[in-house]
PDB file of N, CA and C in Angstrom:
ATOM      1  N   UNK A   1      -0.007   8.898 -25.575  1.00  0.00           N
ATOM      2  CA  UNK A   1      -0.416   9.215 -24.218  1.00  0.00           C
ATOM      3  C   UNK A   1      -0.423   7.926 -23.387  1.00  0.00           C
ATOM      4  N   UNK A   2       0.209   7.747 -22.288  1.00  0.00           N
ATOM      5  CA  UNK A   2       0.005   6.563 -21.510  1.00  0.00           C
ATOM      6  C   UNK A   2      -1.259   6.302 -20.831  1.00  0.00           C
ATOM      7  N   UNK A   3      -1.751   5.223 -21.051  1.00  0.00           N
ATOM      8  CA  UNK A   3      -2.735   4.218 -20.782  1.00  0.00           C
ATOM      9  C   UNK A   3      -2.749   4.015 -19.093  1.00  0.00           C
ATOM     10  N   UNK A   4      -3.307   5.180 -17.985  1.00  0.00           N
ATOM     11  CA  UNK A   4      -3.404   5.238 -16.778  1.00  0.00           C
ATOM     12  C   UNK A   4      -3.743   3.776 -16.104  1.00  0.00           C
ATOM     13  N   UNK A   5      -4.549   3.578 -16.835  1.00  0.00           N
ATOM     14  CA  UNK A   5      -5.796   2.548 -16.142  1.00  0.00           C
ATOM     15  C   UNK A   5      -4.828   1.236 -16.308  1.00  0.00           C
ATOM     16  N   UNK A   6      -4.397   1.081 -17.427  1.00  0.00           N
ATOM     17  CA  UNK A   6      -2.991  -0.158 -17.547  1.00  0.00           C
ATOM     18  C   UNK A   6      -1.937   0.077 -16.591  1.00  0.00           C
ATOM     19  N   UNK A   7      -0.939   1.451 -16.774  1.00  0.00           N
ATOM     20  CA  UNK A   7      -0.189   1.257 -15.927  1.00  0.00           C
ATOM     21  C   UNK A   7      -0.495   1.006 -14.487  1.00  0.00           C
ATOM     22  N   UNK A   8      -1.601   1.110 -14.177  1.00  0.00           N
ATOM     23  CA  UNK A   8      -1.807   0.930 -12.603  1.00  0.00           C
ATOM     24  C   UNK A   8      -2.032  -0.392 -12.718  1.00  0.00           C
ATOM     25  N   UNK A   9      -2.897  -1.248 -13.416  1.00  0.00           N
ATOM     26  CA  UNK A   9      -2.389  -2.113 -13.057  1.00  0.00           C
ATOM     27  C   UNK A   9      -1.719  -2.835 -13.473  1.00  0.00           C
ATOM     28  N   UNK A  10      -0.622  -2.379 -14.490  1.00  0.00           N
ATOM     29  CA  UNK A  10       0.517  -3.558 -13.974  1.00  0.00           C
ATOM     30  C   UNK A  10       1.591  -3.090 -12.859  1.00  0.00           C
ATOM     31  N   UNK A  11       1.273  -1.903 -12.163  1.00  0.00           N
ATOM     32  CA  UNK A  11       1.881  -1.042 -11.091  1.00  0.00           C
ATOM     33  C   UNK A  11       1.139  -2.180 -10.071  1.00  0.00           C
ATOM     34  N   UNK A  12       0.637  -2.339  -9.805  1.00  0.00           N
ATOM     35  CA  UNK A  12      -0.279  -3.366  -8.897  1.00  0.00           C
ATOM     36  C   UNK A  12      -0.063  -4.885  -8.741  1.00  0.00           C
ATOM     37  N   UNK A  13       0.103  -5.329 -10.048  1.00  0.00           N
ATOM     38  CA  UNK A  13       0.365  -6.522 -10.529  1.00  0.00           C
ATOM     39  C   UNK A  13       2.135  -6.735  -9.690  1.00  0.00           C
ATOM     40  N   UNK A  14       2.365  -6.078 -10.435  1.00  0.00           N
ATOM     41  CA  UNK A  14       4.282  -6.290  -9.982  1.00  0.00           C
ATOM     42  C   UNK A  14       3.957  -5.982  -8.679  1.00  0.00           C
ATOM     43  N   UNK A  15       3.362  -4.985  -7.751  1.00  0.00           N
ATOM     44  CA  UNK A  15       3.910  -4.715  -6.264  1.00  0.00           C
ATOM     45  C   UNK A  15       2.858  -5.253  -5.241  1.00  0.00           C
ATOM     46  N   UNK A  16       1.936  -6.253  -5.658  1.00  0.00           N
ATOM     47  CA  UNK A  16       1.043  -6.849  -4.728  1.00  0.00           C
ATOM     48  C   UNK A  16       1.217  -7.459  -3.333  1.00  0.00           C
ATOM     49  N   UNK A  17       2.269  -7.570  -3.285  1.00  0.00           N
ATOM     50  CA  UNK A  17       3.005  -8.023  -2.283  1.00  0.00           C
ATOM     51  C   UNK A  17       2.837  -6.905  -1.240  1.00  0.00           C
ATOM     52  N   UNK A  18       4.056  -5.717  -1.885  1.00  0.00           N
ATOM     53  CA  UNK A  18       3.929  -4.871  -0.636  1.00  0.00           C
ATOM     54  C   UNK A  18       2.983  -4.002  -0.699  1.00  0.00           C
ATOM     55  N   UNK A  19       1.792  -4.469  -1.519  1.00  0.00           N
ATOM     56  CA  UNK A  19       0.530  -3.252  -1.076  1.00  0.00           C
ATOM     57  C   UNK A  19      -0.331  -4.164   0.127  1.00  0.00           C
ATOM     58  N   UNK A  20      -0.313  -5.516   0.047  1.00  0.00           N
ATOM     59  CA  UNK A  20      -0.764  -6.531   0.752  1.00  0.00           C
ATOM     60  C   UNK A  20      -0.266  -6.679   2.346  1.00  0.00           C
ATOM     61  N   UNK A  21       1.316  -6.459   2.168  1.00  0.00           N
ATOM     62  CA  UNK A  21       2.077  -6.071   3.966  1.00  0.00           C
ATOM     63  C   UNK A  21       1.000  -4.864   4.166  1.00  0.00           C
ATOM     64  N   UNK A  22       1.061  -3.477   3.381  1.00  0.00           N
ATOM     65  CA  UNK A  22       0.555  -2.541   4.299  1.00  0.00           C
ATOM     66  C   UNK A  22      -0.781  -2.701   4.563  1.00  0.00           C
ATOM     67  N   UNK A  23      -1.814  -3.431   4.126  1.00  0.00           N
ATOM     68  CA  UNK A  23      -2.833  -3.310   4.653  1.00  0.00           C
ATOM     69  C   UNK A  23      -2.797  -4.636   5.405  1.00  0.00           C
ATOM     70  N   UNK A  24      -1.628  -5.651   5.763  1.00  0.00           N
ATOM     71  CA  UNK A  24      -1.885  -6.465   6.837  1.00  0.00           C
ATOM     72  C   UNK A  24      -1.583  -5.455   8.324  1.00  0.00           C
ATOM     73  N   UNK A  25      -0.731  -5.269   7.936  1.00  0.00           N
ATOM     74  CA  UNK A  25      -0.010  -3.756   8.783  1.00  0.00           C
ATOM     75  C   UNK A  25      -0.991  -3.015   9.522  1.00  0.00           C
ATOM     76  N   UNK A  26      -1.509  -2.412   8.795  1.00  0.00           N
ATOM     77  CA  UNK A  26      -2.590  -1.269   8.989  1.00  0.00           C
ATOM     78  C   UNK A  26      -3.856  -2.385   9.229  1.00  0.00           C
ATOM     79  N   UNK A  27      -4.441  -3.358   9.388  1.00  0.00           N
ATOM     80  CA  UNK A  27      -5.576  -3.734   8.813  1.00  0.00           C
ATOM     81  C   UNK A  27      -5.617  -5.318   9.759  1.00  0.00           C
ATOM     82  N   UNK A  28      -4.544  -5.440  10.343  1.00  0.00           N
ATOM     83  CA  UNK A  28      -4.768  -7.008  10.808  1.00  0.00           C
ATOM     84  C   UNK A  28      -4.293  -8.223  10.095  1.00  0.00           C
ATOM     85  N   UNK A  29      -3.306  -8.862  10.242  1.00  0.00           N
ATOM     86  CA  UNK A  29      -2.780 -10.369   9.258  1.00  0.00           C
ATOM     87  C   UNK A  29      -3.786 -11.128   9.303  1.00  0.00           C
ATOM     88  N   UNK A  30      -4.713 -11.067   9.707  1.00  0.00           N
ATOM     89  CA  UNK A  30      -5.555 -12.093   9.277  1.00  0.00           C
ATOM     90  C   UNK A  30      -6.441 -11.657   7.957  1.00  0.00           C
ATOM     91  N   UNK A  31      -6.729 -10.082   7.511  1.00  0.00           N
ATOM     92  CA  UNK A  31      -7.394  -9.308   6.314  1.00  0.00           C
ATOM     93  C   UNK A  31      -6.835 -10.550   5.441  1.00  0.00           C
ATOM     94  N   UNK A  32      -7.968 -10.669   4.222  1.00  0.00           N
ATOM     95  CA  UNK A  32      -8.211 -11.381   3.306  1.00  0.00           C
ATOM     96  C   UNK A  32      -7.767 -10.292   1.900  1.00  0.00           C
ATOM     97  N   UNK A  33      -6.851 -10.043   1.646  1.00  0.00           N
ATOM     98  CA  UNK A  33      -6.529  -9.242   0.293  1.00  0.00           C
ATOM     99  C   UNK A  33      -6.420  -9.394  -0.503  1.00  0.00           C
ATOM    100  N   UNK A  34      -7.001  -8.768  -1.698  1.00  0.00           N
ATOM    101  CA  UNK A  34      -7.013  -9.554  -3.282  1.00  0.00           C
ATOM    102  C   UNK A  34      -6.229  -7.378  -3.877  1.00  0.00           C
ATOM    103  N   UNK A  35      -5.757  -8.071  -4.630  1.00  0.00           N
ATOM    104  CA  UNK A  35      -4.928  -6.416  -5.429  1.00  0.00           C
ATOM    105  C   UNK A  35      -5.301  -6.913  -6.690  1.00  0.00           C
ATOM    106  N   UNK A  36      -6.134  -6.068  -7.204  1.00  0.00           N
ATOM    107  CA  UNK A  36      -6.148  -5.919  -8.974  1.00  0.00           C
ATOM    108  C   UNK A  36      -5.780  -4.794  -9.146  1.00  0.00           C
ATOM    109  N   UNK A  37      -7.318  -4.058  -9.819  1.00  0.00           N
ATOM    110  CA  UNK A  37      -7.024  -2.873 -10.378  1.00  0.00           C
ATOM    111  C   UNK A  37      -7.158  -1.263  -8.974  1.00  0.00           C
ATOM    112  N   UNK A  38      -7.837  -2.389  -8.056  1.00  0.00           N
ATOM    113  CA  UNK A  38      -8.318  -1.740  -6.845  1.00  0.00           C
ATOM    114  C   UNK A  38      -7.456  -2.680  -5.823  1.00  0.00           C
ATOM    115  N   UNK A  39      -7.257  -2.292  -4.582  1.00  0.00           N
ATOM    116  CA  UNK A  39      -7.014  -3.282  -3.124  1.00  0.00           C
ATOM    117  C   UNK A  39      -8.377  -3.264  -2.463  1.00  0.00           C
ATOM    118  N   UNK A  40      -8.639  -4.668  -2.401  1.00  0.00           N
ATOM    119  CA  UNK A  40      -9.782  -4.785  -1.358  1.00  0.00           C
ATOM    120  C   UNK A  40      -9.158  -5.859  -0.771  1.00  0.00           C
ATOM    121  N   UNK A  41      -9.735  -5.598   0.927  1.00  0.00           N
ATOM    122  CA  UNK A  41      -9.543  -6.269   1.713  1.00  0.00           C
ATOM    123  C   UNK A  41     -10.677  -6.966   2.349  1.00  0.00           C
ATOM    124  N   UNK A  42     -10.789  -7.711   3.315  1.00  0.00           N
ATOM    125  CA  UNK A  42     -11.983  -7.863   4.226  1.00  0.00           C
ATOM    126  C   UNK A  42     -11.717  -8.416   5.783  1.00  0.00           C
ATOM    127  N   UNK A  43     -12.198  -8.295   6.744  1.00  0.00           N
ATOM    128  CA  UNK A  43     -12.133  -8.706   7.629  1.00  0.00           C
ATOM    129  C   UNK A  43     -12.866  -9.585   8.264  1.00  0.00           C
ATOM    130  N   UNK A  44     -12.227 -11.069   8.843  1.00  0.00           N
ATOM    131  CA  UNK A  44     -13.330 -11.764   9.324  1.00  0.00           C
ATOM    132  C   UNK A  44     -14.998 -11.266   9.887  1.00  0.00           C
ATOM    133  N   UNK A  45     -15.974 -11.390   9.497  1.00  0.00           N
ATOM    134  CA  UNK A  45     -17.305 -11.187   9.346  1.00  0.00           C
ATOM    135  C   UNK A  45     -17.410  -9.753   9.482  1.00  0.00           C
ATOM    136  N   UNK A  46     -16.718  -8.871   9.026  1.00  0.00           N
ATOM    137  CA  UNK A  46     -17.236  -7.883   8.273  1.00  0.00           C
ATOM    138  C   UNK A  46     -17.113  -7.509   6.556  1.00  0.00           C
ATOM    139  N   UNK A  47     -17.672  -6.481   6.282  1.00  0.00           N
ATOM    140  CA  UNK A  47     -17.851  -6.409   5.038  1.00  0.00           C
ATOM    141  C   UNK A  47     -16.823  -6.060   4.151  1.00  0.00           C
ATOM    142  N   UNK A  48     -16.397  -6.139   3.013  1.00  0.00           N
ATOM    143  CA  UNK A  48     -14.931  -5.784   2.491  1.00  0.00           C
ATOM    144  C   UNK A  48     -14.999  -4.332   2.464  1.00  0.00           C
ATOM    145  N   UNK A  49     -13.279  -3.730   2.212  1.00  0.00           N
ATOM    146  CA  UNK A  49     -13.326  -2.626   1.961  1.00  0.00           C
ATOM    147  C   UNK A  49     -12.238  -2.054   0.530  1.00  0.00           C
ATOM    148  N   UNK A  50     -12.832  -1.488   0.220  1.00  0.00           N
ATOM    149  CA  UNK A  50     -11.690  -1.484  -0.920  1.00  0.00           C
ATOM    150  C   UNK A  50     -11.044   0.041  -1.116  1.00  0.00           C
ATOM    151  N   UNK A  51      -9.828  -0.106  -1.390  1.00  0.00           N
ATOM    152  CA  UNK A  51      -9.207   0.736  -2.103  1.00  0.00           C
ATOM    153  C   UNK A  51      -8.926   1.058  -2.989  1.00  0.00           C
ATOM    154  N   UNK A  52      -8.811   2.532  -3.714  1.00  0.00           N
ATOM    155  CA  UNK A  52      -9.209   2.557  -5.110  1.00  0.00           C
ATOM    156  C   UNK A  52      -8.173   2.552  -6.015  1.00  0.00           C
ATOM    157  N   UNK A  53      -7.050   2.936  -5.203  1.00  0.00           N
ATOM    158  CA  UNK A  53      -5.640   2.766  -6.007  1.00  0.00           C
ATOM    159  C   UNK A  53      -4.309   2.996  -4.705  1.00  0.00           C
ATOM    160  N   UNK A  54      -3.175   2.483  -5.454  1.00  0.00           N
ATOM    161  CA  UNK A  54      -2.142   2.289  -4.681  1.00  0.00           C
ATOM    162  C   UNK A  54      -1.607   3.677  -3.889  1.00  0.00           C
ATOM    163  N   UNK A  55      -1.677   4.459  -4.411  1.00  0.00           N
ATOM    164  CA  UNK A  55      -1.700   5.626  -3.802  1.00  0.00           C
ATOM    165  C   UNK A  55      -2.295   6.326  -3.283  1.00  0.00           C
ATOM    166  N   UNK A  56      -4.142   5.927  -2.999  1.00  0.00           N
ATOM    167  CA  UNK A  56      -4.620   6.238  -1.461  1.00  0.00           C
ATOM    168  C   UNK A  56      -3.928   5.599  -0.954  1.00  0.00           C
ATOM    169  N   UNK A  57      -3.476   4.236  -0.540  1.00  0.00           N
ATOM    170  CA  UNK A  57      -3.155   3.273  -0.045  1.00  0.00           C
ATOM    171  C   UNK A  57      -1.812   3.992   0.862  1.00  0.00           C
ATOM    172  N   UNK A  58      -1.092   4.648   0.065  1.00  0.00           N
ATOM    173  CA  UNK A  58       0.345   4.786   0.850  1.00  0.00           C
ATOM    174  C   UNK A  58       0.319   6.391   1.465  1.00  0.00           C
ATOM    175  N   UNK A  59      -0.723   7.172   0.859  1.00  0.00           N
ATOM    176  CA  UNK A  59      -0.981   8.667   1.271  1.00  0.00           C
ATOM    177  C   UNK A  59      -1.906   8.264   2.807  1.00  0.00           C
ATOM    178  N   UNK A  60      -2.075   7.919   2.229  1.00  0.00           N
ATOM    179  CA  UNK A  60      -3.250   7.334   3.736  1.00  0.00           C
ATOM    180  C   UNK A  60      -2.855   7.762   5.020  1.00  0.00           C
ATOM    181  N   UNK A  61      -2.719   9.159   5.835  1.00  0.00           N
ATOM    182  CA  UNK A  61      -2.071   9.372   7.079  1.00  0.00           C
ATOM    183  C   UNK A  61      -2.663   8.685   8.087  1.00  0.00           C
ATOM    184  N   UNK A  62      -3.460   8.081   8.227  1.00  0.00           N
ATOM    185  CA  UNK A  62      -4.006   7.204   9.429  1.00  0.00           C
ATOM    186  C   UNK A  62      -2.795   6.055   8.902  1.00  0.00           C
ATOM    187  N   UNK A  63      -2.911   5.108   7.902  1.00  0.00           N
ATOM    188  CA  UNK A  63      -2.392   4.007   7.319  1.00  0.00           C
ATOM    189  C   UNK A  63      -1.482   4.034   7.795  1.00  0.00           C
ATOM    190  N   UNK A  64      -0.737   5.180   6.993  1.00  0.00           N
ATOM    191  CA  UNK A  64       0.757   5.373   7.049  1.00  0.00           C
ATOM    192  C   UNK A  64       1.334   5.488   8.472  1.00  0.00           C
ATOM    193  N   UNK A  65       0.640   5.755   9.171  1.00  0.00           N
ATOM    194  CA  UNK A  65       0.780   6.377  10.481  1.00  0.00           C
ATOM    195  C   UNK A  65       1.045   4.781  11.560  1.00  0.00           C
ATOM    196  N   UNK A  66       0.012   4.388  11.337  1.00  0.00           N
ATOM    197  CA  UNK A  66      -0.381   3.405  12.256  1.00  0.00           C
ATOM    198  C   UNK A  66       0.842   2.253  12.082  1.00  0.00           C
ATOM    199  N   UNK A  67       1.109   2.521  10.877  1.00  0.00           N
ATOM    200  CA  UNK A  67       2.776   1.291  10.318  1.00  0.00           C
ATOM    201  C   UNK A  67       4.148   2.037  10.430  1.00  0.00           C
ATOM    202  N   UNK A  68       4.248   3.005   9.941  1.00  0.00           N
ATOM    203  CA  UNK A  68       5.306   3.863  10.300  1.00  0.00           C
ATOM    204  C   UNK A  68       6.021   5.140  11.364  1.00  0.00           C
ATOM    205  N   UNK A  69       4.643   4.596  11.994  1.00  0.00           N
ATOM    206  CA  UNK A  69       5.108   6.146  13.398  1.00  0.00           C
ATOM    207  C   UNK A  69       5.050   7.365  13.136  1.00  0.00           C
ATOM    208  N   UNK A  70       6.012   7.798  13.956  1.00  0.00           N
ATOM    209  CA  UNK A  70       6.299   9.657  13.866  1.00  0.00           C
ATOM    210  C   UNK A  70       7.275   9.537  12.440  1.00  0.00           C
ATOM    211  N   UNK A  71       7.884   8.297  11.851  1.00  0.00           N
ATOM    212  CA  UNK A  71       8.449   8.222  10.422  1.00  0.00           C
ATOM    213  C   UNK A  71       7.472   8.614   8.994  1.00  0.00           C
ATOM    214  N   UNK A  72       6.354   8.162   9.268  1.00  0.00           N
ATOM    215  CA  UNK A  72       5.524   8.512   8.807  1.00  0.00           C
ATOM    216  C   UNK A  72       5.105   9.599   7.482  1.00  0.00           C
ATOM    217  N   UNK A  73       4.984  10.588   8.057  1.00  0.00           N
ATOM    218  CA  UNK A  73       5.220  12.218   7.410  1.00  0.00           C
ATOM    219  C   UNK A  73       6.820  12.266   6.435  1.00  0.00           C
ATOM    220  N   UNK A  74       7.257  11.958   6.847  1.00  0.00           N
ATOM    221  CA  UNK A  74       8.690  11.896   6.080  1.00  0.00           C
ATOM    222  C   UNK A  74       9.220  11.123   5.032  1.00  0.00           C
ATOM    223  N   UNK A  75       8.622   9.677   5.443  1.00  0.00           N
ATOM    224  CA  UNK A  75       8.486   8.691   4.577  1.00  0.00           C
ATOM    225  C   UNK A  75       7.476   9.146   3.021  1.00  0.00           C
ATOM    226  N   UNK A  76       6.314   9.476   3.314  1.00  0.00           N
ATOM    227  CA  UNK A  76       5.265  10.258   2.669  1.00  0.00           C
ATOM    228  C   UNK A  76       5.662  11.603   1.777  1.00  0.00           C
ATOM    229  N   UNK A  77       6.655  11.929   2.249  1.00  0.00           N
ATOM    230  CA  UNK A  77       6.981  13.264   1.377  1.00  0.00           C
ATOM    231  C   UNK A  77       8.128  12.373   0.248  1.00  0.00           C
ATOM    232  N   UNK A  78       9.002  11.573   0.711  1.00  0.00           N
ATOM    233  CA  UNK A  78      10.291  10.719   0.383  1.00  0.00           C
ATOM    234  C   UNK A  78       9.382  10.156  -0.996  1.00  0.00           C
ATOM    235  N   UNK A  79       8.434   9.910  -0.358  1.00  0.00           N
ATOM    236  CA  UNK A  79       7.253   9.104  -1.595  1.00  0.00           C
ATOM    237  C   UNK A  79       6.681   9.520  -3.148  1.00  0.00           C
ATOM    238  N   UNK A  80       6.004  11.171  -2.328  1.00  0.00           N
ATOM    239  CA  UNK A  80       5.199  12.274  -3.398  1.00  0.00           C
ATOM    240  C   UNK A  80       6.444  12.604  -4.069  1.00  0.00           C
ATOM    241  N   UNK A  81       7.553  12.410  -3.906  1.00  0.00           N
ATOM    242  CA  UNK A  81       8.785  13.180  -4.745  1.00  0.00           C
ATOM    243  C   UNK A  81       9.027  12.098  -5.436  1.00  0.00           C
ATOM    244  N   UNK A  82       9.027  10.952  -5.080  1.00  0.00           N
ATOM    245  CA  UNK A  82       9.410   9.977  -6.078  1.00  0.00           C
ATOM    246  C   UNK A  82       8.452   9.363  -7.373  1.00  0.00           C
ATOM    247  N   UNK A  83       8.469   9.311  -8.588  1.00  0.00           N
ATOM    248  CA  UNK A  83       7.690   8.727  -9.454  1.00  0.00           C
ATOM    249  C   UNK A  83       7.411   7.405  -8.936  1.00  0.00           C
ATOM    250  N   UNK A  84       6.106   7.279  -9.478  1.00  0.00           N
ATOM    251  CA  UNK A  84       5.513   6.344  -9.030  1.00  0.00           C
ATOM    252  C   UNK A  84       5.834   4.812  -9.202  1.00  0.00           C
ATOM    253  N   UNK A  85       6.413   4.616 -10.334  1.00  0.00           N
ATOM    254  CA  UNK A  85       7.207   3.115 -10.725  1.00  0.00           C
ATOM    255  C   UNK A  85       8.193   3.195  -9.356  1.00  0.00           C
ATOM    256  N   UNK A  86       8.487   3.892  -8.767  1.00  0.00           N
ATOM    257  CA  UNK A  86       9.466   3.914  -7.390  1.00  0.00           C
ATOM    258  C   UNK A  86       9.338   3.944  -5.919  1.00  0.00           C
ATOM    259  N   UNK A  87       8.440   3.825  -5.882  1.00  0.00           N
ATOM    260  CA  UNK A  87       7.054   4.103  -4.584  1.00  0.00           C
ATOM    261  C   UNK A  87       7.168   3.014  -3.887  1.00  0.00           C
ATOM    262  N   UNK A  88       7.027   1.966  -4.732  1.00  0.00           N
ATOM    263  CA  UNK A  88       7.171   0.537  -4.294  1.00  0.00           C
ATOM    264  C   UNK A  88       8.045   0.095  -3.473  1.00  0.00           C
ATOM    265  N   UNK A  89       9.797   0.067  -4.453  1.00  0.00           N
ATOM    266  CA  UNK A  89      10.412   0.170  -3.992  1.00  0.00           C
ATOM    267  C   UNK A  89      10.897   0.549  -2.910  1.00  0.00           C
ATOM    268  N   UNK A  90      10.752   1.980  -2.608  1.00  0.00           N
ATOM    269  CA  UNK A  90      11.044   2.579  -1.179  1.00  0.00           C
ATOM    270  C   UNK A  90      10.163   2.424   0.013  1.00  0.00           C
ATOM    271  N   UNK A  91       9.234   2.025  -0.460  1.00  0.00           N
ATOM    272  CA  UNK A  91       8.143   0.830   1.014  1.00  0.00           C
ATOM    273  C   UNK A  91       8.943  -0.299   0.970  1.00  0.00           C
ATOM    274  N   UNK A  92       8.925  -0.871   0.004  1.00  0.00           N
ATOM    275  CA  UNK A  92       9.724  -2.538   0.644  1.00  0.00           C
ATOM    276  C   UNK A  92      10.674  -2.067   1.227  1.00  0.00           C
ATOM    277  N   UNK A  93      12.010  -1.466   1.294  1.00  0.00           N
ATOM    278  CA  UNK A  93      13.078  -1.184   1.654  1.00  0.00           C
ATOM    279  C   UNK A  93      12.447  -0.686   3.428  1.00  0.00           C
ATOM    280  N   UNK A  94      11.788   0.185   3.515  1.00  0.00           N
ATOM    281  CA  UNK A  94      10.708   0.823   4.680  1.00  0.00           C
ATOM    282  C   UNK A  94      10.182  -0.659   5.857  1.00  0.00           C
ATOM    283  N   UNK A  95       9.317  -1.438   4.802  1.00  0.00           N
ATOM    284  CA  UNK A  95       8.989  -2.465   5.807  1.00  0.00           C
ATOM    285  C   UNK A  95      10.193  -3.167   5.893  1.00  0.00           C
ATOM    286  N   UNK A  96      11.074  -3.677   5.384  1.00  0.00           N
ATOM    287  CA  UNK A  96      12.247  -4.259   5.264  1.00  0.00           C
ATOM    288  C   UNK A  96      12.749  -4.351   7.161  1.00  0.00           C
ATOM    289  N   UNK A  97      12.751  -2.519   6.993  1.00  0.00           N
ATOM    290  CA  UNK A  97      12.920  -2.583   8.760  1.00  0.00           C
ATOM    291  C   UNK A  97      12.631  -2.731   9.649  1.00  0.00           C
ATOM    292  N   UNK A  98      10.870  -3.160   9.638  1.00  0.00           N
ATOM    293  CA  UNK A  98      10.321  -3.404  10.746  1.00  0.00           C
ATOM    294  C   UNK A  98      10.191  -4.964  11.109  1.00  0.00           C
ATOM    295  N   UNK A  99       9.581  -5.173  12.377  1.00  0.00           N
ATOM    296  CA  UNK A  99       9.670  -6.743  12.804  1.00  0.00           C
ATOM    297  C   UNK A  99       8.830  -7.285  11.486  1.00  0.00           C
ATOM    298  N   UNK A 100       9.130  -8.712  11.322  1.00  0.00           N
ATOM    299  CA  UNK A 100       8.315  -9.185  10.587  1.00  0.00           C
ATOM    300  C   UNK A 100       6.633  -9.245  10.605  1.00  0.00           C
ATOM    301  N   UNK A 101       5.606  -9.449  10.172  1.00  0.00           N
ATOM    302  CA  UNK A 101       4.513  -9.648  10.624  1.00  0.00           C
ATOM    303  C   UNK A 101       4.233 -10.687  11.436  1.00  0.00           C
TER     304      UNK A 101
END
């Protein structure tokens, strides 16, 4: 039986990067982000917030919304169909297109 709690995080480990764009994205470039087994962020003098796994993170319709537009919804379905080792992937490719931060 696969070991959930491992694969996430080395699902995390390898894609810290682009779980880190979307909550600069969504969240302000200045957010302070650490990705383990959870994403927490924080914002200058407020309190951190964390996320509990990579996939609130990208289901997130406010999130998703606020970085990807009316693309959004579409991107999100493109997502739930894809296994999750692949998720990643098709966000980097996603931010790929937008201005840089």
């Amino acid at each position: 039986m696969k070991d959930y709690l491992v694969y996430e995080n080395n699902r995390n480990h390898v894609n810290h990067e682009v779980q880190t764009e979307l909550v600069k994205r969504a969240f302000g470039k200045t957010c302070d982000v650490l990705v383990a087994h959870h994403i927490t962020f924080e914002r200058v003098g407020q309190e951190p917030i964390e996320i509990p796994s990579a996939d609130t993170l990208i289901f997130d319709h406010d999130i998703m919304g606020h970085i990807f537009g009316v693309n959004a919804y579409a991107l999100m379905k493109e997502l739930a169909m894809a296994p999750s080792a692949y998720r990643e992937p098709i966000l980097k490719r996603e931010l790929a297109k937008l201005p840089p931060l």
